[in-house]
C-alpha atoms as a PDB file:
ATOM      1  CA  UNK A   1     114.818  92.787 144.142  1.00  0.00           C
ATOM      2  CA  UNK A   2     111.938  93.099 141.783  1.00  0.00           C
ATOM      3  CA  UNK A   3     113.593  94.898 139.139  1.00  0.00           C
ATOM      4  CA  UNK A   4     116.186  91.980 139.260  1.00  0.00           C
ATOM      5  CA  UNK A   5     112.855  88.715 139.195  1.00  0.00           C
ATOM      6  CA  UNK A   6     111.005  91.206 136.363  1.00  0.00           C
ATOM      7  CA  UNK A   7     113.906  90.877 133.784  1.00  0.00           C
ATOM      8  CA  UNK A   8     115.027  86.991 134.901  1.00  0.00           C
ATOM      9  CA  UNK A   9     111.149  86.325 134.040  1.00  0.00           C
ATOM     10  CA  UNK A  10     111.278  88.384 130.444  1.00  0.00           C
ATOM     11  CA  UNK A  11     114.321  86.050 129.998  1.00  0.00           C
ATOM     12  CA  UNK A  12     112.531  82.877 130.902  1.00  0.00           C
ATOM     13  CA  UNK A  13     109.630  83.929 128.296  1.00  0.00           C
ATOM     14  CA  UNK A  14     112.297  84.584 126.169  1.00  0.00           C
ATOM     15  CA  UNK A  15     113.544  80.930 126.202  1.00  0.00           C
ATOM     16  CA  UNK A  16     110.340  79.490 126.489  1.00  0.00           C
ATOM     17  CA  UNK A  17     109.717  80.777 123.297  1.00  0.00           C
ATOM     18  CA  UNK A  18     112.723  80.071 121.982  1.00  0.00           C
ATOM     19  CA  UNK A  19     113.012  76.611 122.898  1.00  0.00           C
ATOM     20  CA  UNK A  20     108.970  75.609 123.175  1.00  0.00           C
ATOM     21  CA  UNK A  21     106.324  74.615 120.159  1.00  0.00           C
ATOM     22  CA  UNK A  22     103.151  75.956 119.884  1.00  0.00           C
ATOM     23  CA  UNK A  23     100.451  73.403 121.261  1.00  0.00           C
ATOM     24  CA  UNK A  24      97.002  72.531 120.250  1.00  0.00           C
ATOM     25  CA  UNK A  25      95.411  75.704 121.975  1.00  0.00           C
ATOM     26  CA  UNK A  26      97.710  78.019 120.326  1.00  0.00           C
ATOM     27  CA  UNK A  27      99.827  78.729 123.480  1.00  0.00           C
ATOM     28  CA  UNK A  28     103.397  78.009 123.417  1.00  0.00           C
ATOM     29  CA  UNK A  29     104.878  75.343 126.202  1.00  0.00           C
ATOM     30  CA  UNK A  30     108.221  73.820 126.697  1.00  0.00           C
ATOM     31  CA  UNK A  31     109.313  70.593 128.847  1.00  0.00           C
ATOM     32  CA  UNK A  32     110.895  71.249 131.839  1.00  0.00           C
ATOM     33  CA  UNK A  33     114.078  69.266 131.159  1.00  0.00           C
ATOM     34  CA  UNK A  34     114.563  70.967 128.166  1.00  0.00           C
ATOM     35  CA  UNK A  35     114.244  74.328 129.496  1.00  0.00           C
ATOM     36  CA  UNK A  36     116.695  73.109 132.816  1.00  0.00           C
ATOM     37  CA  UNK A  37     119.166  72.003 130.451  1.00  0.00           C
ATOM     38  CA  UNK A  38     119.132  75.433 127.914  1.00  0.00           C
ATOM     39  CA  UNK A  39     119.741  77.368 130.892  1.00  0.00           C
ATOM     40  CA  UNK A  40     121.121  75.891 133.942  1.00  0.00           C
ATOM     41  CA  UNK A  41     124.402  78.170 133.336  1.00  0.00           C
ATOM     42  CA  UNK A  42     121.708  81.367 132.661  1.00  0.00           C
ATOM     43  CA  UNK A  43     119.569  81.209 135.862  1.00  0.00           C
ATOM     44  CA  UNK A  44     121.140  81.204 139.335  1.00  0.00           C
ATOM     45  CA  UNK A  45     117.515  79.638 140.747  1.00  0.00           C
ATOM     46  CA  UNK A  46     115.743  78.599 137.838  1.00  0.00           C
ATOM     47  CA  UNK A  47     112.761  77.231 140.508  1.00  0.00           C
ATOM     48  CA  UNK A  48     112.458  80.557 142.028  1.00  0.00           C
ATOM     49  CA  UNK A  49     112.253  82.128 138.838  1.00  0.00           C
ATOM     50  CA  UNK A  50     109.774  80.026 137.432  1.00  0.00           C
ATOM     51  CA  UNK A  51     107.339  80.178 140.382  1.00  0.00           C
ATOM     52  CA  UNK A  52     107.790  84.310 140.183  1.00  0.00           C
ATOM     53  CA  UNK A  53     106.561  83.671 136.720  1.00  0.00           C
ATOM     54  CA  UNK A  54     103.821  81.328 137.655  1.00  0.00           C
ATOM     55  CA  UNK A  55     102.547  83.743 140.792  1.00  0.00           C
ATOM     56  CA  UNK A  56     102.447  86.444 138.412  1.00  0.00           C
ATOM     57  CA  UNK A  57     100.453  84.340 136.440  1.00  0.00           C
ATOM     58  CA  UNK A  58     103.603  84.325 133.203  1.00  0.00           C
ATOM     59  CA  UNK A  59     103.225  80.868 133.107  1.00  0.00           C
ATOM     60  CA  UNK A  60     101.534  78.035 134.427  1.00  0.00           C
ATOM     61  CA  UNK A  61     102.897  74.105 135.457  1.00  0.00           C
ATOM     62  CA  UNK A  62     101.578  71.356 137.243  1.00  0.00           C
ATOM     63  CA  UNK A  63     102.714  71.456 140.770  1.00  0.00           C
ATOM     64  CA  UNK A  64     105.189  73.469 143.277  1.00  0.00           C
ATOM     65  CA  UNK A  65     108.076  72.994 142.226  1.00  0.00           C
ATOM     66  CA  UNK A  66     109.867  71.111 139.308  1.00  0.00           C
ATOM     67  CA  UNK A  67     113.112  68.786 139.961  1.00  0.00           C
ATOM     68  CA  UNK A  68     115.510  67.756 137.152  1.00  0.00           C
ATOM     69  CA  UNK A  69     115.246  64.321 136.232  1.00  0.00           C
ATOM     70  CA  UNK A  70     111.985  63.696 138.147  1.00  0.00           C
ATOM     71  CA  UNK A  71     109.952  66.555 136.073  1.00  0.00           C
ATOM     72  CA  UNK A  72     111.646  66.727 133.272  1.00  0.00           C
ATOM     73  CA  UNK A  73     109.006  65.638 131.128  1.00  0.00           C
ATOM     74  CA  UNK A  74     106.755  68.583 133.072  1.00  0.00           C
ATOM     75  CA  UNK A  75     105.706  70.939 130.261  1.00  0.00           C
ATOM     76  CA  UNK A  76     105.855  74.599 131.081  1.00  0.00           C
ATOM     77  CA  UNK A  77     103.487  76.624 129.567  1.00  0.00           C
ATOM     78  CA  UNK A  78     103.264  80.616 128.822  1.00  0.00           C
ATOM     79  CA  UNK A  79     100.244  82.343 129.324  1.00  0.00           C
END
């Protein structure tokens, strides 16, 4: 339900912060494999609840959708 996606994606800004640096343009981004790997015992669908995020424009990534090992390196960045 939406209550439920609203407070998984104040969680995932949470640990963006958290776990990200700030970058050149001020805003602070985290790589995807580093994120995965903070909270893969947090978030039951960590892709659904970053593309939630990214649809309500929390966050922005290159691509659909982001798979561990292949995109780890994939920085995640809030808006």
């Amino acid at each position: 339900d939406n209550s439920h996606i609203s407070s998984e994606i104040e969680l995932l800004k949470e640990k963006i912060i958290e776990l990200g640096s700030k970058q050149e343009d001020g805003k602070i981004a985290v790589q995807f494999g580093v994120l995965y790997n903070a909270t893969v015992d947090i978030f039951e669908a960590l892709n659904g609840t970053l593309r939630a995020a990214k649809s309500r424009k929390v966050i922005d990534f290159k691509g659909q959708m982001l798979l561990k090992g292949a995109n780890d390196n994939v920085m995640i960045t809030l808006l």
